[in-house]
C-alpha atoms as a PDB file:
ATOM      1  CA  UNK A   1      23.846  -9.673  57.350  1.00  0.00           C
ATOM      2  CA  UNK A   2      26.967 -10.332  55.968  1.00  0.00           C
ATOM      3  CA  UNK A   3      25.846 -11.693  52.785  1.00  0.00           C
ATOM      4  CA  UNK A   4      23.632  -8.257  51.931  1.00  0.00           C
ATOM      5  CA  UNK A   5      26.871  -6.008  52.337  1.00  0.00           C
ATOM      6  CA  UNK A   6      28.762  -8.479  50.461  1.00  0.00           C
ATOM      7  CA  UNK A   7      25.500  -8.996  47.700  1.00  0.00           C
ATOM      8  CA  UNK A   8      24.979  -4.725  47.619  1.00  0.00           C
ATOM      9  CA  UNK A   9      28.999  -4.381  47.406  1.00  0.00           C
ATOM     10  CA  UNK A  10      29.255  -6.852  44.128  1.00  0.00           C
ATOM     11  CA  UNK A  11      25.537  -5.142  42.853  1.00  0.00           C
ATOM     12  CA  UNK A  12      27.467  -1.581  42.988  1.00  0.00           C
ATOM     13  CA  UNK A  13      30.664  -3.031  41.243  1.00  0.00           C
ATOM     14  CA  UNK A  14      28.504  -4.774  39.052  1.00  0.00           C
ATOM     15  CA  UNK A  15      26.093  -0.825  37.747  1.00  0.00           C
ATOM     16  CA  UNK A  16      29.893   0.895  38.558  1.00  0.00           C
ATOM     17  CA  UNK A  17      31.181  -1.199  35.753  1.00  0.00           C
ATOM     18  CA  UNK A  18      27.943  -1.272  33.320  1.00  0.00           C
ATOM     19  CA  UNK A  19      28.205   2.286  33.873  1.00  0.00           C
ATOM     20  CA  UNK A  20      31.839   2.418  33.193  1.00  0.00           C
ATOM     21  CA  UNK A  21      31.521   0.732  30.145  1.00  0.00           C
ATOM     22  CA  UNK A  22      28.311   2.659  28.546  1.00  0.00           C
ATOM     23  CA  UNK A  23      30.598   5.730  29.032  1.00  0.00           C
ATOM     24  CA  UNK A  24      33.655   4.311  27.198  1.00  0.00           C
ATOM     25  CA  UNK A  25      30.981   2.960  24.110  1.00  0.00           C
ATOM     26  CA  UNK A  26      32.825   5.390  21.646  1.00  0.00           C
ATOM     27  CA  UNK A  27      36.380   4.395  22.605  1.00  0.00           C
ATOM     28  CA  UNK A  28      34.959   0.861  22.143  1.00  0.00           C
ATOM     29  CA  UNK A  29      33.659   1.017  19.093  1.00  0.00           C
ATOM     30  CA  UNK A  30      35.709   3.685  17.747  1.00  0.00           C
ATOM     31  CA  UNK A  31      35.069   7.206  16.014  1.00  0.00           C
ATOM     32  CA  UNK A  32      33.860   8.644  12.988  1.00  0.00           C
ATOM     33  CA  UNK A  33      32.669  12.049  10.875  1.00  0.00           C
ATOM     34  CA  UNK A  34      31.226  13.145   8.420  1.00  0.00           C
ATOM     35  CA  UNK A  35      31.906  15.903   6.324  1.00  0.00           C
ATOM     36  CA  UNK A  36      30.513  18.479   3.542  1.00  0.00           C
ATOM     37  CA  UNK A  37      32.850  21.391   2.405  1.00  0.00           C
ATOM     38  CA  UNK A  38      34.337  23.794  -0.905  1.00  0.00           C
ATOM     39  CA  UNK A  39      37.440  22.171  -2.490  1.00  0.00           C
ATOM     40  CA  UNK A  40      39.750  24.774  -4.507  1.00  0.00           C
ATOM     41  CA  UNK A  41      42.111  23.772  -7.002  1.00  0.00           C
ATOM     42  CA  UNK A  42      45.250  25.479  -7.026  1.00  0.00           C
ATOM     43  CA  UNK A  43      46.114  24.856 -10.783  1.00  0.00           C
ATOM     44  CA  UNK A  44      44.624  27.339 -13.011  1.00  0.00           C
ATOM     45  CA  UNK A  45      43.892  24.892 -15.629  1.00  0.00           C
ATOM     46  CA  UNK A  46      41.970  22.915 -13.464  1.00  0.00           C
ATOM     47  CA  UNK A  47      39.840  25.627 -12.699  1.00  0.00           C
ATOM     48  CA  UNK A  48      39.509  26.371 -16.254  1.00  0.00           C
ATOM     49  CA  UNK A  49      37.557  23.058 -16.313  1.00  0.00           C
ATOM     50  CA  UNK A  50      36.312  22.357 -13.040  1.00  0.00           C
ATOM     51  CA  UNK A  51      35.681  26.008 -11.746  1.00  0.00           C
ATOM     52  CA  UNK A  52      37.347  27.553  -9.086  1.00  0.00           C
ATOM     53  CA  UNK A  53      35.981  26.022  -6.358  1.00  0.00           C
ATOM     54  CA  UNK A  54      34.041  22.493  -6.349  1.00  0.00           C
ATOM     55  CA  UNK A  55      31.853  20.396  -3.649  1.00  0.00           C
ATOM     56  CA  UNK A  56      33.864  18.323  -1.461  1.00  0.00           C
ATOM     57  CA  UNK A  57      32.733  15.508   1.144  1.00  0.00           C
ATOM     58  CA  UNK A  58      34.151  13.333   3.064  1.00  0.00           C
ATOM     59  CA  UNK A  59      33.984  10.942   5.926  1.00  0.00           C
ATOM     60  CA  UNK A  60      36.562   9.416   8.724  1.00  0.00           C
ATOM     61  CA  UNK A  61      36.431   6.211  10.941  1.00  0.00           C
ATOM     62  CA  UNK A  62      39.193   6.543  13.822  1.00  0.00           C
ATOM     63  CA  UNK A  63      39.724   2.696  14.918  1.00  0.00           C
ATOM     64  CA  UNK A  64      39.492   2.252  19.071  1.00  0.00           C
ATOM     65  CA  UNK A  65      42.124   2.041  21.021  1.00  0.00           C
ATOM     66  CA  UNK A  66      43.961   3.042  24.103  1.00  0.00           C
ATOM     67  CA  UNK A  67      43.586   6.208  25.669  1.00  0.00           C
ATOM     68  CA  UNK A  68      46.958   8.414  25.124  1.00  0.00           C
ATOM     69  CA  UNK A  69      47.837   5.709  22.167  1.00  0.00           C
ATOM     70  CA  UNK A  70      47.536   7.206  18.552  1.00  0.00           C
ATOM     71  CA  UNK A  71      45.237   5.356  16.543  1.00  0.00           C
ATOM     72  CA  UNK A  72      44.895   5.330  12.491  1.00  0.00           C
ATOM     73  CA  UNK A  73      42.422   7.355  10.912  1.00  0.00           C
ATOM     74  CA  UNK A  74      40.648   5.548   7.753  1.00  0.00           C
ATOM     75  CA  UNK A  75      38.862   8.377   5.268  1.00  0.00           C
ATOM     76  CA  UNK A  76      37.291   8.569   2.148  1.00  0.00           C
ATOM     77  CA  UNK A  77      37.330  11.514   0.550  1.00  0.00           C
ATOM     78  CA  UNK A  78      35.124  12.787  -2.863  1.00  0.00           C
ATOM     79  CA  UNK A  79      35.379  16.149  -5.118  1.00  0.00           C
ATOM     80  CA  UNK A  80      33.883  17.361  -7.886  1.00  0.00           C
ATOM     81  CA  UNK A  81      33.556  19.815 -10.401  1.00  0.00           C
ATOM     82  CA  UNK A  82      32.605  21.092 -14.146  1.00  0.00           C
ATOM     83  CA  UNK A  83      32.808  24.212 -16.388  1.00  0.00           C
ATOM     84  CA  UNK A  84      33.095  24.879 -19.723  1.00  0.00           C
ATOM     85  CA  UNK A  85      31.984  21.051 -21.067  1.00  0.00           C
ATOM     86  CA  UNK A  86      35.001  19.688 -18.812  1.00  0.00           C
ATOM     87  CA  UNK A  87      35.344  17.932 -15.368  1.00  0.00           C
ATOM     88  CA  UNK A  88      37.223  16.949 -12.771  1.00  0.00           C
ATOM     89  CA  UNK A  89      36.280  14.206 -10.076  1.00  0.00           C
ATOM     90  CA  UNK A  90      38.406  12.726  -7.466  1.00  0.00           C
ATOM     91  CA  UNK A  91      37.738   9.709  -5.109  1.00  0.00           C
ATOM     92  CA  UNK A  92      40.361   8.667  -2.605  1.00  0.00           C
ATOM     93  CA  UNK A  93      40.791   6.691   0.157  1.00  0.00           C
ATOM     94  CA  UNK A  94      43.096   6.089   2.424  1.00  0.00           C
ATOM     95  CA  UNK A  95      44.597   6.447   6.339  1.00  0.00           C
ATOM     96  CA  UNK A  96      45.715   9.055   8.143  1.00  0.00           C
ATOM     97  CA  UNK A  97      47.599   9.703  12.078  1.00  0.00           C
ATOM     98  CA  UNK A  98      45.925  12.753  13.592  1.00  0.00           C
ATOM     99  CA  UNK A  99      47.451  14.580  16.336  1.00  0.00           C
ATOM    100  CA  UNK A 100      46.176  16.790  18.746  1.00  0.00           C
ATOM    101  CA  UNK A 101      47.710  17.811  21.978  1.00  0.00           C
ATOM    102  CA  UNK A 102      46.466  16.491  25.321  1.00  0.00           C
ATOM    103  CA  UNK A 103      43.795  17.997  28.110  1.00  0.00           C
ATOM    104  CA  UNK A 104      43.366  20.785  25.199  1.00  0.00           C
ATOM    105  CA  UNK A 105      40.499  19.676  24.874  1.00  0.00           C
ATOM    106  CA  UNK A 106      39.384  19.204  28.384  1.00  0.00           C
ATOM    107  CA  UNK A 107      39.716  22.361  29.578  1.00  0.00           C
ATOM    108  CA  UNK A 108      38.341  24.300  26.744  1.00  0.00           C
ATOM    109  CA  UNK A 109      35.527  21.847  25.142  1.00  0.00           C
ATOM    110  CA  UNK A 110      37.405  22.586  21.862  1.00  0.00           C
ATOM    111  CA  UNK A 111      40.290  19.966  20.457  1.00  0.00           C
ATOM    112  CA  UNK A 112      42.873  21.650  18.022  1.00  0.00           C
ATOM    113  CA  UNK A 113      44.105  18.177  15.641  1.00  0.00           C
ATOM    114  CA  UNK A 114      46.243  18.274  12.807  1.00  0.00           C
ATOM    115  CA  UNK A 115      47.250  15.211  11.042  1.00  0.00           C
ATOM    116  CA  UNK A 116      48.655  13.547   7.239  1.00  0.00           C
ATOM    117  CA  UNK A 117      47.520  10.882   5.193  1.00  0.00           C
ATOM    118  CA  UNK A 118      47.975   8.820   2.774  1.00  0.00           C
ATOM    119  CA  UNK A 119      45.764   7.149   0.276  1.00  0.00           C
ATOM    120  CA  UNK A 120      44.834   5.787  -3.151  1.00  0.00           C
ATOM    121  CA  UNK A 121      43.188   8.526  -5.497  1.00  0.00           C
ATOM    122  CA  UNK A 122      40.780   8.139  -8.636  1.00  0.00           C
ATOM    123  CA  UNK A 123      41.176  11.301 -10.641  1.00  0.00           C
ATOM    124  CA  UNK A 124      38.824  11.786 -13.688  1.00  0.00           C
ATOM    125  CA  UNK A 125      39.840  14.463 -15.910  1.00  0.00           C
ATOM    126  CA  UNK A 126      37.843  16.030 -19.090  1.00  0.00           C
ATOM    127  CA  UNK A 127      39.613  18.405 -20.812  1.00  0.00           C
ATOM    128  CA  UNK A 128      37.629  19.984 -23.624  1.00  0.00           C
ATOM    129  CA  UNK A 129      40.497  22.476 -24.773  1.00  0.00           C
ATOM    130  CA  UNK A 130      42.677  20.029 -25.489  1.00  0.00           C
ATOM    131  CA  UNK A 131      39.481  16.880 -26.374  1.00  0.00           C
ATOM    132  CA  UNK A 132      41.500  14.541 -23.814  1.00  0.00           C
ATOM    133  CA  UNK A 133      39.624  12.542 -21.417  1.00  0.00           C
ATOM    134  CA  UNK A 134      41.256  10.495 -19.007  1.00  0.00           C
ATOM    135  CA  UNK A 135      41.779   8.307 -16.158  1.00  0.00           C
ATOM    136  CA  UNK A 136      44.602   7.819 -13.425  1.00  0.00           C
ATOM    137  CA  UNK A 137      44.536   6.132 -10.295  1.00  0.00           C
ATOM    138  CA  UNK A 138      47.425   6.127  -7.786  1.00  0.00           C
ATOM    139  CA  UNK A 139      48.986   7.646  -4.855  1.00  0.00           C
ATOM    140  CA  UNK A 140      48.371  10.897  -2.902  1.00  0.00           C
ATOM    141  CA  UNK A 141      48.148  12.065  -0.029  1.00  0.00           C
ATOM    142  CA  UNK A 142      46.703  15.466   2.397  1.00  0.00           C
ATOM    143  CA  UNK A 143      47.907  17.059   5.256  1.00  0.00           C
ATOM    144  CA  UNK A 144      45.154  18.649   7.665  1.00  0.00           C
ATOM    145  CA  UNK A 145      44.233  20.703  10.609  1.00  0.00           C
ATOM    146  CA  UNK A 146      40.870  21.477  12.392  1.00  0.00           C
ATOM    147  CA  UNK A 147      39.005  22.172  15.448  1.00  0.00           C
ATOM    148  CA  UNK A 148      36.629  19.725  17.173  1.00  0.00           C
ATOM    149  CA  UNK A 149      34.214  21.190  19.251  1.00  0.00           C
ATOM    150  CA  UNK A 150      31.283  18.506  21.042  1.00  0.00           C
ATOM    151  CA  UNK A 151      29.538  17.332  17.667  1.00  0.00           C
ATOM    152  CA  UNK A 152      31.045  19.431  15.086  1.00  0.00           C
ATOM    153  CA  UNK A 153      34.044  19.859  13.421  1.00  0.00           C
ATOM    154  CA  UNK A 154      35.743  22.863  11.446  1.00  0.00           C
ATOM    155  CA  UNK A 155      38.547  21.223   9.125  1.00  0.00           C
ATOM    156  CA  UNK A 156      41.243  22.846   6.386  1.00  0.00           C
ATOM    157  CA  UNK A 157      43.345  20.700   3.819  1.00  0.00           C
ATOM    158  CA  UNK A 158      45.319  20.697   1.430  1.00  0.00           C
ATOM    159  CA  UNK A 159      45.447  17.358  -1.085  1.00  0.00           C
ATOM    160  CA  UNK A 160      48.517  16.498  -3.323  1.00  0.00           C
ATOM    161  CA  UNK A 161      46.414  14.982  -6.379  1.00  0.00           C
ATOM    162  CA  UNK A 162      47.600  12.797  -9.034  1.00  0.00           C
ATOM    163  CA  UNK A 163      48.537  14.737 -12.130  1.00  0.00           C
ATOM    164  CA  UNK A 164      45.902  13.773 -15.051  1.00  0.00           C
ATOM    165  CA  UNK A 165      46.274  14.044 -19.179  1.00  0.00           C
ATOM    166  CA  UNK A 166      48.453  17.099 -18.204  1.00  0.00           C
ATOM    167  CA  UNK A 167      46.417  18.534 -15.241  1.00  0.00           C
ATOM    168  CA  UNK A 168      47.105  18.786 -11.856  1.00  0.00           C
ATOM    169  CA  UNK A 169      43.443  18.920  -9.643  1.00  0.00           C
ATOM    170  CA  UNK A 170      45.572  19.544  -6.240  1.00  0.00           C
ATOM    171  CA  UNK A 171      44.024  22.025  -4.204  1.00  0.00           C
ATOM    172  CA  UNK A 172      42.832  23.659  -0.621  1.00  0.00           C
ATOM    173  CA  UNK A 173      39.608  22.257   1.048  1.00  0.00           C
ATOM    174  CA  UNK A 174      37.720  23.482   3.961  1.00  0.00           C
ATOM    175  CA  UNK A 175      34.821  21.239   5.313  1.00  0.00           C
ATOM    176  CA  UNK A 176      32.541  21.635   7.922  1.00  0.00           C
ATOM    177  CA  UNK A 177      31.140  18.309   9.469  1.00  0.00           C
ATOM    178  CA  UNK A 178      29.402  16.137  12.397  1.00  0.00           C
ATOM    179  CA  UNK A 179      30.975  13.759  14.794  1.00  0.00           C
ATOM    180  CA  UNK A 180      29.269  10.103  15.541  1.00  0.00           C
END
């Protein structure tokens, strides 16, 4: 009789712990979002040849980790926009630290975050005022801040571009996107 406590004690452990672990798949594996949203240039010359507000997408992978421990944030991030025979299209990737404050989300089922990164950025500039076309990749960066709620997320930015034959495609994004 021992045995079958003993057998039903280590079978319990056993589904405790498969159970356990199925729950803790997406600290396991990590995090990630996608996201679709409006980008707006600041720089009036930008706008001039990219309009005033342009499609913006993007998508995050947070790496697993401890719970309580910050973990890096990889992204990739795309914009776009034309007007007037001119464009401007920006590709950047990068990794970010996001922040948000503990049992917030807990007791309310919606997590406040804010975070910054830092990245490498692919700006593609047309000018047709001036007939320049050009090229520039380097650094940049964002700062952010957005609401998660179960699957969705509500996120503002604002990205420091790299400054391009002259213009400067920096600018305030606000995306709306879906947790995985």
């Amino acid at each position: 009789m021992k045995n079958v406590y003993t057998l039903v004690a280590v079978a319990g452990l056993a589904l405790t712990a498969v159970a356990s672990a199925h729950a803790q798949v997406p600290s396991i594996l990590g995090s990630g979002d996608i996201k679709v949203g409006i980008f707006n240039p600041t720089n009036s010359d930008t706008k001039h040849i990219s309009n005033s507000s342009q499609i913006s997408v993007g998508a995050d992978y947070t790496t697993p980790g401890l719970p309580g421990v910050m973990r890096p944030t990889f992204y990739g991030d795309y914009q776009a926009g034309s007007k007037n025979g001119g464009h401007v299209n920006v590709v950047g990737i990068g990794v970010a630290q996001k922040w948000s404050p503990p049992l917030v989300g807990t007791i309310t089922h919606v997590s406040p975050y804010a975070g910054i990164g830092v990245g490498a950025y692919r700006v593609d500039i047309k000018n047709p005022a001036t007939g320049e076309s050009g090229t520039n990749t380097t650094v940049g960066g964002k700062v952010f801040a957005g609401l998660s709620f179960s699957r969705w997320i509500l996120e503002a930015n604002y990205q420091l571009l790299p400054k391009t034959k002259g213009i400067n495609p920096s600018g305030i994004g606000v995306q709306v996107g879906l947790k995985f």
